[in-house]
Every structure is written in C-alpha cells, then in structure tokens.
C-alpha atoms as a PDB file:
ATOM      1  CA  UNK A   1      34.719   8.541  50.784  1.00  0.00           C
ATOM      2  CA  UNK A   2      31.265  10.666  51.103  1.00  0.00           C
ATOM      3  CA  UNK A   3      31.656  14.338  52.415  1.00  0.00           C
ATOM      4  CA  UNK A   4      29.758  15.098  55.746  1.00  0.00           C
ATOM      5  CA  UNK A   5      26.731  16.568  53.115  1.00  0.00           C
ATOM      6  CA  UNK A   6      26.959  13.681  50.306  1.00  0.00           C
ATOM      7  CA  UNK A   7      24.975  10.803  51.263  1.00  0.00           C
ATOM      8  CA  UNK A   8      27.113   7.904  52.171  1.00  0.00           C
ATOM      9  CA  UNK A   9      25.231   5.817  48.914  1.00  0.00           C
ATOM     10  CA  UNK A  10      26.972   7.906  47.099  1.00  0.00           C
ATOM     11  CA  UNK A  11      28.788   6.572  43.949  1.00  0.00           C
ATOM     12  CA  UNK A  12      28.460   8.382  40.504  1.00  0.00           C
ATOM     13  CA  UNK A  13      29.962   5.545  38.740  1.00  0.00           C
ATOM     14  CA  UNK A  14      27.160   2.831  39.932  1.00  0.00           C
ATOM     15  CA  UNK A  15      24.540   5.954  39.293  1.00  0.00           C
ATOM     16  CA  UNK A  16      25.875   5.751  35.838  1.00  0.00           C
ATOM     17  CA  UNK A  17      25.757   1.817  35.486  1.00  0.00           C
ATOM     18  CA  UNK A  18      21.991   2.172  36.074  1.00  0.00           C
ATOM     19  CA  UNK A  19      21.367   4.925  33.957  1.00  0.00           C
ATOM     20  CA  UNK A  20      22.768   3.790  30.873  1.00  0.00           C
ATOM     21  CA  UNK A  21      21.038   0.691  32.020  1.00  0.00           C
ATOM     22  CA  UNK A  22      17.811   2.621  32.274  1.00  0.00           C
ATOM     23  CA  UNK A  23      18.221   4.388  28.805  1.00  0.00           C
ATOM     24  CA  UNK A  24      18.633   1.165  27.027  1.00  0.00           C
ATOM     25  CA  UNK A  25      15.378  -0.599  28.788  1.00  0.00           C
ATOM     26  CA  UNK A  26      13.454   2.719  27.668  1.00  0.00           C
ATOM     27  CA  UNK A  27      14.905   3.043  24.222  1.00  0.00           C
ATOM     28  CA  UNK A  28      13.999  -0.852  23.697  1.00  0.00           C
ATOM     29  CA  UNK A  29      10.188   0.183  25.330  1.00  0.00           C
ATOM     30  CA  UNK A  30      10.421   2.517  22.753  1.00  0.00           C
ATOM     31  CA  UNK A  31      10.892   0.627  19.639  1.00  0.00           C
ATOM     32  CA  UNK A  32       8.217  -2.092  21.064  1.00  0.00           C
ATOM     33  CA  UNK A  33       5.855   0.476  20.976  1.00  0.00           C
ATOM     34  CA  UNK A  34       6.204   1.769  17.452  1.00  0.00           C
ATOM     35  CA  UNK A  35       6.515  -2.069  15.866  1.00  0.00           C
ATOM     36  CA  UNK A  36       3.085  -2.850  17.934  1.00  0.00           C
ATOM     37  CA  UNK A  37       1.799   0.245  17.545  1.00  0.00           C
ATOM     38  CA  UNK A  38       1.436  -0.039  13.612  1.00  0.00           C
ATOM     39  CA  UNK A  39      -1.140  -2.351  14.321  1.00  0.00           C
ATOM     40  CA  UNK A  40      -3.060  -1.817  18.178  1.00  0.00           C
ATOM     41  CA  UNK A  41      -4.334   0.832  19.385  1.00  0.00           C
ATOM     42  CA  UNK A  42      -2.640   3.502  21.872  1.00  0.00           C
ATOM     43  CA  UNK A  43      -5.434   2.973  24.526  1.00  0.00           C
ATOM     44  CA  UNK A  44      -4.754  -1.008  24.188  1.00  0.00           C
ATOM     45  CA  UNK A  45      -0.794  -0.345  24.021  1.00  0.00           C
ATOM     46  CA  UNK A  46      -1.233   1.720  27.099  1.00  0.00           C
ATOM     47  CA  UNK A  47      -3.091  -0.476  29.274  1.00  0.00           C
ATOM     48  CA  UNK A  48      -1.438  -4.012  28.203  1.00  0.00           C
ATOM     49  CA  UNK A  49       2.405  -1.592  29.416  1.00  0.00           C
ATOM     50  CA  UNK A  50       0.332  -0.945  32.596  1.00  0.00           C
ATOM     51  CA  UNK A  51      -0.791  -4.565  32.963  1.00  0.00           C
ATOM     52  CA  UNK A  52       2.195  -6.380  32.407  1.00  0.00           C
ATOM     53  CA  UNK A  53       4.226  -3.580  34.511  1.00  0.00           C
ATOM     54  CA  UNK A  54       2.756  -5.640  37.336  1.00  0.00           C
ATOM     55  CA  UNK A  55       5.167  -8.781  36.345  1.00  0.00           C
ATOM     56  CA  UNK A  56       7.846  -6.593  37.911  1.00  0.00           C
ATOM     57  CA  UNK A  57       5.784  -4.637  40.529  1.00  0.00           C
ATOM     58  CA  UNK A  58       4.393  -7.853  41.927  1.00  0.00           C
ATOM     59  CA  UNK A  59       7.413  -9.469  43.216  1.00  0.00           C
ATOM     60  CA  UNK A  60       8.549  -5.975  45.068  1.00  0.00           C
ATOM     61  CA  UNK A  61       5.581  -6.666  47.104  1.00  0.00           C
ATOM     62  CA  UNK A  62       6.134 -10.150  48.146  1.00  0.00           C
ATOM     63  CA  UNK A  63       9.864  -8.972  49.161  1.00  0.00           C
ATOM     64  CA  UNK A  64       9.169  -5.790  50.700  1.00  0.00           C
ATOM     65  CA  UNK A  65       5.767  -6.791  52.531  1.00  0.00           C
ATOM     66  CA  UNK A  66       2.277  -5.096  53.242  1.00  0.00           C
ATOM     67  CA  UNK A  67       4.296  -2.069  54.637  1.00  0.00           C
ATOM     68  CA  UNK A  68       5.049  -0.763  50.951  1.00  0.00           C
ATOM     69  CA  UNK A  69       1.249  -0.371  50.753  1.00  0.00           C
ATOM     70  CA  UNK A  70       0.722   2.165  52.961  1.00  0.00           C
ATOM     71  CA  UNK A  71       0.229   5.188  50.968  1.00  0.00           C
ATOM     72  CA  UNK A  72       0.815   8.330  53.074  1.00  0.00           C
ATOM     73  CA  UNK A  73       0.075  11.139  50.048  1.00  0.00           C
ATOM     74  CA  UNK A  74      -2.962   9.147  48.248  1.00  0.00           C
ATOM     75  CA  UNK A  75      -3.970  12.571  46.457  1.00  0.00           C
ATOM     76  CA  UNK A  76      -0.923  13.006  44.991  1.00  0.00           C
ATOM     77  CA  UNK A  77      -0.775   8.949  43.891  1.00  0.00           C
ATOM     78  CA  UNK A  78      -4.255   9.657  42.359  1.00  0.00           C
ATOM     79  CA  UNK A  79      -2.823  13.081  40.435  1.00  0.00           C
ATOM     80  CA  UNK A  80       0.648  11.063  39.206  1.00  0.00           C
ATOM     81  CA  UNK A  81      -1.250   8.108  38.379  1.00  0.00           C
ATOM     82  CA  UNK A  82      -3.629  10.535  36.209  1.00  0.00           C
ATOM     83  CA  UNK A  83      -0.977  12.530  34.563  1.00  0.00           C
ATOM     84  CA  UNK A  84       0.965   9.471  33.779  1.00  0.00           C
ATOM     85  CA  UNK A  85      -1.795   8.185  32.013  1.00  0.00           C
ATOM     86  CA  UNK A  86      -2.092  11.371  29.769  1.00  0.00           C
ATOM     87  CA  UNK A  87       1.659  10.922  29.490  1.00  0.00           C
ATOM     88  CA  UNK A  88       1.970   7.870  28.792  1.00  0.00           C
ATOM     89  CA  UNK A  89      -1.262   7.591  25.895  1.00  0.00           C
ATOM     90  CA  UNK A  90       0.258  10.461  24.388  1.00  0.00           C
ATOM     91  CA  UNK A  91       3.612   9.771  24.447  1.00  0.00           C
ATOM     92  CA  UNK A  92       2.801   6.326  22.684  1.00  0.00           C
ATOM     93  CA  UNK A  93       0.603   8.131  19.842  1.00  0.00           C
ATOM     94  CA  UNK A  94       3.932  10.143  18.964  1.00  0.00           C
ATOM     95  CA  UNK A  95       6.147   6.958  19.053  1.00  0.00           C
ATOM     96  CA  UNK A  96       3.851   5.664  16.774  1.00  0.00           C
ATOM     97  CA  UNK A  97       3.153   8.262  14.190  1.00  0.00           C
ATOM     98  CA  UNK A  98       6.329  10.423  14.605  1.00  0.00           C
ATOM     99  CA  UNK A  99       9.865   9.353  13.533  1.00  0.00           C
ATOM    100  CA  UNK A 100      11.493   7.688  16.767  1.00  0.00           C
ATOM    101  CA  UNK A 101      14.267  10.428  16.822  1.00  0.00           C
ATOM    102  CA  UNK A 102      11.879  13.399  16.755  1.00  0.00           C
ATOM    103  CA  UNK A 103       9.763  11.757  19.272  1.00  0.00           C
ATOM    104  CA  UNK A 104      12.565  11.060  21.623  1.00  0.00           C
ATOM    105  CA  UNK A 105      13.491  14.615  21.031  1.00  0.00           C
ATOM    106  CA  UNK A 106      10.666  15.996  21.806  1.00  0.00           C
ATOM    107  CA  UNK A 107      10.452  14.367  25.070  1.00  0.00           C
ATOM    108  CA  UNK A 108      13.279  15.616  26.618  1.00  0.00           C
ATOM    109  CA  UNK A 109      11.312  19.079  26.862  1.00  0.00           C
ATOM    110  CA  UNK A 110      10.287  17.619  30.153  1.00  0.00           C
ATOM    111  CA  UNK A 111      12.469  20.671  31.999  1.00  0.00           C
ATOM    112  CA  UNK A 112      11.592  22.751  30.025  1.00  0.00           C
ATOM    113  CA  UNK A 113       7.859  22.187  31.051  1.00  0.00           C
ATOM    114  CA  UNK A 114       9.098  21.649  34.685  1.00  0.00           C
ATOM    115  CA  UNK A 115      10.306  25.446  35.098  1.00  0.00           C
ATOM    116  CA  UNK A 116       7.335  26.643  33.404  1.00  0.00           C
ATOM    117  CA  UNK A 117       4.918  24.359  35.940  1.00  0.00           C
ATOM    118  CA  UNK A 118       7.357  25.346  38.873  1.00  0.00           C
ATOM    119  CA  UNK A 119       6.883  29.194  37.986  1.00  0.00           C
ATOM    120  CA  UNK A 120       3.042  29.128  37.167  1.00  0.00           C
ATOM    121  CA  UNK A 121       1.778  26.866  40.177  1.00  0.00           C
ATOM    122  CA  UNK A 122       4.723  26.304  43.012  1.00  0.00           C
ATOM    123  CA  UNK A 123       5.649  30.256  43.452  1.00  0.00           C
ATOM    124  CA  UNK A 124       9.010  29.583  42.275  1.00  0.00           C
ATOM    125  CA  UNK A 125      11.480  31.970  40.895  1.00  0.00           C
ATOM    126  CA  UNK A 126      13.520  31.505  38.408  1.00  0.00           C
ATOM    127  CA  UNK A 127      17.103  32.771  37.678  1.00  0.00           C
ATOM    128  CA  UNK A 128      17.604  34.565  34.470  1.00  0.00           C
ATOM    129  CA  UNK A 129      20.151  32.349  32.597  1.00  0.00           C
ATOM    130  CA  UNK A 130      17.766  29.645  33.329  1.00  0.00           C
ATOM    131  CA  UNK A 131      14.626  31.911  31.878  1.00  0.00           C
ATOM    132  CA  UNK A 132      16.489  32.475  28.861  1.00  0.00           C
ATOM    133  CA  UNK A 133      17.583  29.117  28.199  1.00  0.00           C
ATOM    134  CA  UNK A 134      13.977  27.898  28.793  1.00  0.00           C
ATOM    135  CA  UNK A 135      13.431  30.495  25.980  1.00  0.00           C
ATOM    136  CA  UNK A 136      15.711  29.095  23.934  1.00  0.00           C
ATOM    137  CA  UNK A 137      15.283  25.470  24.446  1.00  0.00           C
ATOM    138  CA  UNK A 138      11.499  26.127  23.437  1.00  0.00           C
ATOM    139  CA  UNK A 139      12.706  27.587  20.220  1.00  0.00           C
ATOM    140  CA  UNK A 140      14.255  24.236  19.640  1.00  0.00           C
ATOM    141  CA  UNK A 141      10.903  22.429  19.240  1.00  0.00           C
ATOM    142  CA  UNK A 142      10.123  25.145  16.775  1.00  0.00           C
ATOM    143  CA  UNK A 143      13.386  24.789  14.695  1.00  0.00           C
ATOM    144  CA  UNK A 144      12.147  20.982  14.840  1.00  0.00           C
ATOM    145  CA  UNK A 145       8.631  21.050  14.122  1.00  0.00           C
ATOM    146  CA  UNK A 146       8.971  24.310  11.504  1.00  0.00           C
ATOM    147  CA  UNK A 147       5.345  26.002  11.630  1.00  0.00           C
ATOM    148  CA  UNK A 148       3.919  26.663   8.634  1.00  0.00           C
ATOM    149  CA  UNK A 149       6.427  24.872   6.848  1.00  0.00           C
ATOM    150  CA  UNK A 150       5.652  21.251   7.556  1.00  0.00           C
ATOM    151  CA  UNK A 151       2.379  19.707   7.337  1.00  0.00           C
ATOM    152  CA  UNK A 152       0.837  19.701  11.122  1.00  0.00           C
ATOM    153  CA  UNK A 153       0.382  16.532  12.415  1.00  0.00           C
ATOM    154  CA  UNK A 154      -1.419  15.707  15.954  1.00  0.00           C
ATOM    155  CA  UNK A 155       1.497  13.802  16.815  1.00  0.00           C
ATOM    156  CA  UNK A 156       3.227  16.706  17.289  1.00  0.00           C
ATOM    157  CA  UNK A 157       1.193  18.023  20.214  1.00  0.00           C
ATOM    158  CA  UNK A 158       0.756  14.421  21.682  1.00  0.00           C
ATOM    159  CA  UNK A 159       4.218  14.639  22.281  1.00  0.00           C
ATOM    160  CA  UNK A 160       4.213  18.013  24.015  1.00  0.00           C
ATOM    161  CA  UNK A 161       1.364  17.051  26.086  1.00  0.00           C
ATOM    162  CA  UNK A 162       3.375  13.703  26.844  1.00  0.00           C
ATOM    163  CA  UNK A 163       5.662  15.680  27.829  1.00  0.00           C
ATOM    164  CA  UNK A 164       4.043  18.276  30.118  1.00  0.00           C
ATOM    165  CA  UNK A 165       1.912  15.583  32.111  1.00  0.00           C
ATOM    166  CA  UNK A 166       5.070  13.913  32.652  1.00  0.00           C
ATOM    167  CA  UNK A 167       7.126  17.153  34.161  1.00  0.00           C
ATOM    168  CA  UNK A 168       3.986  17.254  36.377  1.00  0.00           C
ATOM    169  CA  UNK A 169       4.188  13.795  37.438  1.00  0.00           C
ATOM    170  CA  UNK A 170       7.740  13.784  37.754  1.00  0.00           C
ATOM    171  CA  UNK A 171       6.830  17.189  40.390  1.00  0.00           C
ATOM    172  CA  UNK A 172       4.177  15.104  42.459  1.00  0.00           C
ATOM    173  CA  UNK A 173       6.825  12.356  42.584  1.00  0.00           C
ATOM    174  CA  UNK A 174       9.121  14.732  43.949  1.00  0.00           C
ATOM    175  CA  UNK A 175       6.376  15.928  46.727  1.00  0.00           C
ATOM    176  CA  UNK A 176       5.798  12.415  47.511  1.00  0.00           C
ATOM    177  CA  UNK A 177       9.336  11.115  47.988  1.00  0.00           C
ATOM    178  CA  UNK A 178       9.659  12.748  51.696  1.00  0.00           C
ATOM    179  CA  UNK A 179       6.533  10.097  52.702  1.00  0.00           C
ATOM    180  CA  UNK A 180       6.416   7.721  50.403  1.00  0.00           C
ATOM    181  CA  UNK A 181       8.919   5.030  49.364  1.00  0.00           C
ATOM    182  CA  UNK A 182       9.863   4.681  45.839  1.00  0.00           C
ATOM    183  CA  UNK A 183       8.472   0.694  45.763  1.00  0.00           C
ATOM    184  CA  UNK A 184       5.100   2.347  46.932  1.00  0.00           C
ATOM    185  CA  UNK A 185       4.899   4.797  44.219  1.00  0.00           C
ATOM    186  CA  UNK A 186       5.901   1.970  42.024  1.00  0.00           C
ATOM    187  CA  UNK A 187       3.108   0.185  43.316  1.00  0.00           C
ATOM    188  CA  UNK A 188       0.653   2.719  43.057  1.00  0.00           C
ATOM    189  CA  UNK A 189       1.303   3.399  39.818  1.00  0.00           C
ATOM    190  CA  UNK A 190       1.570   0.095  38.320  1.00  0.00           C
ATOM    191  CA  UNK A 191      -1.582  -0.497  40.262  1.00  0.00           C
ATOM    192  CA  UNK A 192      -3.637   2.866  39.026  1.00  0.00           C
ATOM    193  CA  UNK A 193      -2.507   2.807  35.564  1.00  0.00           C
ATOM    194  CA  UNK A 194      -3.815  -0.614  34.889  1.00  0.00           C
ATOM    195  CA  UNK A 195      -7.191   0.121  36.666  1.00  0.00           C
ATOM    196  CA  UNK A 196      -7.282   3.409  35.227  1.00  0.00           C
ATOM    197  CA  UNK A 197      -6.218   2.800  30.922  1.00  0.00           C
ATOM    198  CA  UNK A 198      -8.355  -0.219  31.284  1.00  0.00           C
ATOM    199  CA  UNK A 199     -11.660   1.880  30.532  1.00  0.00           C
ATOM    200  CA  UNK A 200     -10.606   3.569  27.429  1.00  0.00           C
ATOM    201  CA  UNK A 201      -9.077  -0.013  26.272  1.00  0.00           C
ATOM    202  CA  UNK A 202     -12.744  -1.339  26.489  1.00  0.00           C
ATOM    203  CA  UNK A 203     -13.811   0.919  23.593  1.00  0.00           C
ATOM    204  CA  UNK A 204     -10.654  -0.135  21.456  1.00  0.00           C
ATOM    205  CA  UNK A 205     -10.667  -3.673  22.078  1.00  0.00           C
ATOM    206  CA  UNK A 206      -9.478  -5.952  20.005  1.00  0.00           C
ATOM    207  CA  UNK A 207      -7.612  -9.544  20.612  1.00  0.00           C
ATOM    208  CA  UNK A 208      -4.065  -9.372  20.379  1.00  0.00           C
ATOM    209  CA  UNK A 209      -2.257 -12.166  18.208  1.00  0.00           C
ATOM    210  CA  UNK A 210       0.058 -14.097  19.515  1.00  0.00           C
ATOM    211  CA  UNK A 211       3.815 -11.879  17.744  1.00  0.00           C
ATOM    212  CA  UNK A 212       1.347  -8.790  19.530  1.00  0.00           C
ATOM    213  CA  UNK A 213       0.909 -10.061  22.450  1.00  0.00           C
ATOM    214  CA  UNK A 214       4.541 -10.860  23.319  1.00  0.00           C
ATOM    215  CA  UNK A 215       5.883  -7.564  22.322  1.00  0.00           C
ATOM    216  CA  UNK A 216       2.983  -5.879  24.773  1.00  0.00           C
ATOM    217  CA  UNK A 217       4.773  -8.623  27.249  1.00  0.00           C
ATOM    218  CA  UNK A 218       8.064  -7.061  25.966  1.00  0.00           C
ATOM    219  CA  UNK A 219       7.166  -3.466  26.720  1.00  0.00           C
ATOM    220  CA  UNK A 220       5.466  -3.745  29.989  1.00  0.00           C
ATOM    221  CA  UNK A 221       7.851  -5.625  31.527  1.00  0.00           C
ATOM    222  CA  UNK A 222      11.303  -2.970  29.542  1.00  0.00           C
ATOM    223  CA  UNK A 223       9.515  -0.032  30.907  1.00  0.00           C
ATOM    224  CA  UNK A 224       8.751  -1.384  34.215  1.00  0.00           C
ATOM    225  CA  UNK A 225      12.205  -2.130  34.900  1.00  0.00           C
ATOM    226  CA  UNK A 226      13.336   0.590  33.032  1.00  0.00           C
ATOM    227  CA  UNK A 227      11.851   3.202  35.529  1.00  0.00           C
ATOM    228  CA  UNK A 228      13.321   0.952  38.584  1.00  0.00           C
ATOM    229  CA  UNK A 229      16.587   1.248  37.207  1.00  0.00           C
ATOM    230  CA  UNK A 230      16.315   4.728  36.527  1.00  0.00           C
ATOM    231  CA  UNK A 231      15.224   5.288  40.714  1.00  0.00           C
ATOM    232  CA  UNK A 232      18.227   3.431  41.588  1.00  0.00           C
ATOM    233  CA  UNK A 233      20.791   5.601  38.955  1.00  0.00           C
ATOM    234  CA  UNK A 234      19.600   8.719  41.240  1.00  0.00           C
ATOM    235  CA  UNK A 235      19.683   6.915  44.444  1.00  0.00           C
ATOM    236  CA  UNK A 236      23.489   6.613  43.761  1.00  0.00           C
ATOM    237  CA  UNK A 237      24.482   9.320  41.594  1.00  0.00           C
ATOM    238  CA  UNK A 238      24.420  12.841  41.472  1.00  0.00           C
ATOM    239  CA  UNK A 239      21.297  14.459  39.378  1.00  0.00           C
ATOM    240  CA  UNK A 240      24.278  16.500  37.013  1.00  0.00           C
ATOM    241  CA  UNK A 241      25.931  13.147  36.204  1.00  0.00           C
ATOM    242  CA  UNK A 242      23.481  11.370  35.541  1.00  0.00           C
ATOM    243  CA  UNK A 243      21.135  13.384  33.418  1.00  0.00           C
ATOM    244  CA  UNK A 244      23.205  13.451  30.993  1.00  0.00           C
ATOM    245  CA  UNK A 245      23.375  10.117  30.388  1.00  0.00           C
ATOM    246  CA  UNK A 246      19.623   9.779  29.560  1.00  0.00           C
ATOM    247  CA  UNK A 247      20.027  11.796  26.094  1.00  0.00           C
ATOM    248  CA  UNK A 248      21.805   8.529  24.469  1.00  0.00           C
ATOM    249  CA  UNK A 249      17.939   7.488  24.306  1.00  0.00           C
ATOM    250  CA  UNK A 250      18.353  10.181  21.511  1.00  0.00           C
ATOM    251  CA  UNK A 251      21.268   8.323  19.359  1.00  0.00           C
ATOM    252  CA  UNK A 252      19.885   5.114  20.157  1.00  0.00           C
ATOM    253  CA  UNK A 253      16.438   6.207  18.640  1.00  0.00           C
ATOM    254  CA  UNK A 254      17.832   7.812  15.836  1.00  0.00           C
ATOM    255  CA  UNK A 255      19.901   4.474  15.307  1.00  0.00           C
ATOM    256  CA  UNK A 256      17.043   2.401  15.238  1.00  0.00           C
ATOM    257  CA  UNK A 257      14.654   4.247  13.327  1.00  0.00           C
ATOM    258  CA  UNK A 258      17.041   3.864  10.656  1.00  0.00           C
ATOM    259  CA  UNK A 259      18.124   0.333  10.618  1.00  0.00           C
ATOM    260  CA  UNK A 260      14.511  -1.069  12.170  1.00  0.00           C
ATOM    261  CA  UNK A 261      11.923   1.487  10.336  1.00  0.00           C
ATOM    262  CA  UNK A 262      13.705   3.148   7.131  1.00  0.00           C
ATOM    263  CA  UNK A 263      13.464   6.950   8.929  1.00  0.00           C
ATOM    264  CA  UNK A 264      16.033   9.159   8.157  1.00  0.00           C
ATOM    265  CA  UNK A 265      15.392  11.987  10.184  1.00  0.00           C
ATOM    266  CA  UNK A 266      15.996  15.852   8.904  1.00  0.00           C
ATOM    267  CA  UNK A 267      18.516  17.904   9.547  1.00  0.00           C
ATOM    268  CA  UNK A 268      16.056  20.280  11.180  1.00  0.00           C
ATOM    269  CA  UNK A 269      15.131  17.047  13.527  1.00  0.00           C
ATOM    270  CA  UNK A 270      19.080  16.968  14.058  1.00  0.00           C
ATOM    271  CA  UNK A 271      19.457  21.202  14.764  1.00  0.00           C
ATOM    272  CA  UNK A 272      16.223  21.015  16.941  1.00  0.00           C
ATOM    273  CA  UNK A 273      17.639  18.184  19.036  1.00  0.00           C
ATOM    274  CA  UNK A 274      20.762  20.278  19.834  1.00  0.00           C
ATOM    275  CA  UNK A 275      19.186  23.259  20.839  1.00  0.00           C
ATOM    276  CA  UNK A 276      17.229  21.290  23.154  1.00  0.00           C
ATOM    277  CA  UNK A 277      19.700  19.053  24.290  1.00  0.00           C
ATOM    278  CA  UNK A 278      21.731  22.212  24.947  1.00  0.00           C
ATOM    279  CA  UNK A 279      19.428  24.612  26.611  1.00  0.00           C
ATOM    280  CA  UNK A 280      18.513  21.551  29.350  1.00  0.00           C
ATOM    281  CA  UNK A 281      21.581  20.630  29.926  1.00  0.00           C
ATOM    282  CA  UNK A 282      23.184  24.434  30.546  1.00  0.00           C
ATOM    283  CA  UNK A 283      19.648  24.551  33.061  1.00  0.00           C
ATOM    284  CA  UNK A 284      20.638  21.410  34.795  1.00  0.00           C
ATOM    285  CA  UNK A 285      24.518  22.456  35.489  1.00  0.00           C
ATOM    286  CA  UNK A 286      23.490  26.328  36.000  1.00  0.00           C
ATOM    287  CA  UNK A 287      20.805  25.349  38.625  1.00  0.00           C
ATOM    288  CA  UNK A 288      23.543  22.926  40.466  1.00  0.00           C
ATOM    289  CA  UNK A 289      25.813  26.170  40.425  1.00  0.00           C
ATOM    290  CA  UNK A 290      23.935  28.589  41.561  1.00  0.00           C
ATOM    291  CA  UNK A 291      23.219  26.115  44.820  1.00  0.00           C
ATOM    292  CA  UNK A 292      26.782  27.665  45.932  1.00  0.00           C
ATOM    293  CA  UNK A 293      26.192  30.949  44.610  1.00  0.00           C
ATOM    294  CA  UNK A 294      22.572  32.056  45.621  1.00  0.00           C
ATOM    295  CA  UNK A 295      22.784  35.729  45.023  1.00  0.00           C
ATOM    296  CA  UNK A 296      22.730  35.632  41.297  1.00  0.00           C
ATOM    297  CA  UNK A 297      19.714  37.940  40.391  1.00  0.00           C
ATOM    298  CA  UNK A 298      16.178  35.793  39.838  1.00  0.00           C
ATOM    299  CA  UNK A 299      13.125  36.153  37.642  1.00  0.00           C
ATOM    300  CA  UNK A 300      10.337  36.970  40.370  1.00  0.00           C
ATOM    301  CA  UNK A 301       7.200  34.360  39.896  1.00  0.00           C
ATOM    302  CA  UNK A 302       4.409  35.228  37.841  1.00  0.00           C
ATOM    303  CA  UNK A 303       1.303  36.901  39.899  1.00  0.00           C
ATOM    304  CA  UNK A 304      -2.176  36.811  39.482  1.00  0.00           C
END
C-alpha cells in the first residue's frame, strides 16, 4: 500500500516490467541503426526514425483527442525538439561508426552532462560526493577513448554531443512535465523532429530499397515505443529502481556487436564502462539520500 508521500501508482515491480521493456525496444533501435546505417545516411536515418515515430504517435491522438494538442510551454517544445535533433543525428553517427558497446557506453554520460548543465545554467549546487563522482565518471570516457593513444575518430565526439543535447532535452522535459502531458510532448516531438530532420535529409537524399526501407520502418516505430515505455517505467517506479535497469542496454549491445557485427570490444571499452556505470549510479543513490539528509555540505554554483 502507497505511503501518504508515494503516489498511489506506485509499483516498482510494473516500473521495472516497462523498463526492461524499454531497454530492449532501444537496444533493438540500436542495432537497426548500425545495419542501415552502413549504407544511408545519418540525416536520412534520422528523419525516416522521426517519420515513422508518427505510426505510434498518431493513434495517441485519435485516443486521447485534440486536448493533447494544446501545448502550454511551446518554447521549451521548440528547444527539446532542437536538441533532440542534435541528439539524435549524433547519436546515430556513433552507432554507426563506433563499436555498439562503446557507443552505448558513452551514452550513459547523460548525468554526467546533466550536473554539469544543472550547475552552469539552473544555479544549482551540487554536493561534493556527487562533484567528485562527476569527476570521476568523466575520467571514465577517458580510460575509454585513451587520448593520444588511439587514433581520434569524430565518432567519438558525436557521441558526447549526443549525449549532452540529450541531458538538455531530458532538463526541458523535466520543466515541461508540470504543464504539459507526456502524450503532448510525445506529440510535439514526433511532430518537430520530422518537420525539422526533413531539411538536412533533402541534401542526402537518396531512395531507400526495399530490406532499407523496412528496417527505417523497424527503427521508427522500436524507438517510438521504446520512449513510451520508458515514460510509463517512471510513472510507476521509483527513479533509483529503475535507472538501473537501463544499463542492460550496455550487455545487450556488447552481445550483439559480437554475434551481429564481429566487434569485440577492448578491455579499456570494458574498464571505461565500469567507471561510468559506477560513478552514475553512486550519483543517482547519493542524490536520493541526501533528500533525507539535506545538511551534507554542497559545492556552491559557479558565478559569473
């Protein structure tokens, strides 16, 4: 039974249902993009995810009626809808050109970026465990990506920028969510996305075959359903459970680059992962601590 302060949708174990859910629909979005990707370009990829997103979106409309167009924050829809663009066109290059398990690593620096966004532009302070295991979890994506040591690769800063414009979406979702219903910022991004990544498409273009085309079906409509499974997990569970969860997009990346592209990531790839893995997770639990225990000491925010 929910506590007078826990919502009364409560239920960690449903949460986790739709989480693992989630991480299976975005692993499998994933792997669609690196087997198309070999062959169309990231622009094209981009908008043809955005496009056939709407095969999901659509019927959410019909069900939930005009009212789920009424967008209360529509300068914050145009910001997400931007940033997930950059996200999402980067984040795709580094699928495609980076082994699936460093790529998938490297995403999950989203916190990471989240703290340092929260600290630079929301006035936010930030606790000192948590600084230093931002630190650290930084020093992960060097142990992975080994400057000087490895050949540099643009890939490798795709993926950081994927990952940075998706912290800041994920921050104008959050400033949304008071206003806005999560089927309207579905809507609005399914929407914007395909309006917006259809321009850069244009100068790209080429006519998908037929195996292309139904593996650009395949990914819009994983990653569409993906990210409505993903609202639901948190809807139900708690944000320590179920974050968790999401880094079996890891394994199952480092699974299937093996057995689906012949990569056999490095060990550095492997020791990298962990310290990232690590360093978010101890922020994650320490910030959901420190909720009862506010007088630990904090990092004052930077000035200008």
């Amino acid at each position: 039974m929910a506590t007078n302060s826990e919502p009364l949708h409560r239920n960690n174990i449903r949460g986790a249902a739709w989480m693992i859910v989630a991480v299976v629909f975005f692993s499998a979005t994933a792997i669609g993009v690196k087997t198309v990707g070999a062959s169309l370009n990231t622009f094209q990829i981009v908008f043809f995810r955005s496009l056939f997103g709407l095969i999901i979106v659509v019927p959410l409309l019909v069900i939930e009626g005009r009212k789920v167009l009424k967008f209360n924050r529509k300068k914050l829809h145009i910001l997400r809808i931007a940033l997930a663009v950059i996200g999402m066109s980067a984040g795709f290059y580094a699928i495609t050109h980076l082994e699936l398990a460093m790529a998938t690593s490297l995403s999950f620096t989203r916190p990471l970026f989240m703290i340092v966004l929260a600290v630079l532009f929301l006035g936010e302070t930030v606790r000192w465990r948590r600084g230093i295991a931002t630190a650290i979890g930084f020093l992960g994506v060097l142990v992975m990506l080994r400057p000087g040591q490895i050949e540099f690769e643009l890939a490798f800063v795709a993926s950081l920028i994927s990952a940075l414009a998706t912290a800041a979406a994920m921050a104008t979702i959050k400033a949304m969510a008071p206003t806005d219903s999560p089927v309207s910022i579905m809507i609005s991004f399914a929407i914007g996305t395909a309006v917006m990544t259809a321009i850069p498409a244009m100068f790209f273009w080429q006519i998908p075959t037929t195996e292309q085309l139904w593996w650009l079906i395949f990914v819009g409509i994983v990653s569409t359903t993906g990210q409505y499974c993903l609202i639901r997990a948190f809807y139900y569970g708690e944000a320590t459970v179920m974050n968790p969860i999401d880094y079996l997009q890891i394994l199952i990346a480092t699974t299937a680059g093996f057995f689906l592209f012949n990569e056999l990531p490095s060990l550095w790839t492997f020791a990298g992962a962990v310290v990232i893995v690590v360093a978010t997770l101890y922020i994650l639990l320490r910030e959901a601590k420190v909720q009862t225990d506010p007088d630990e000491p904090v990092i004052p925010p930077l000035k200008e």
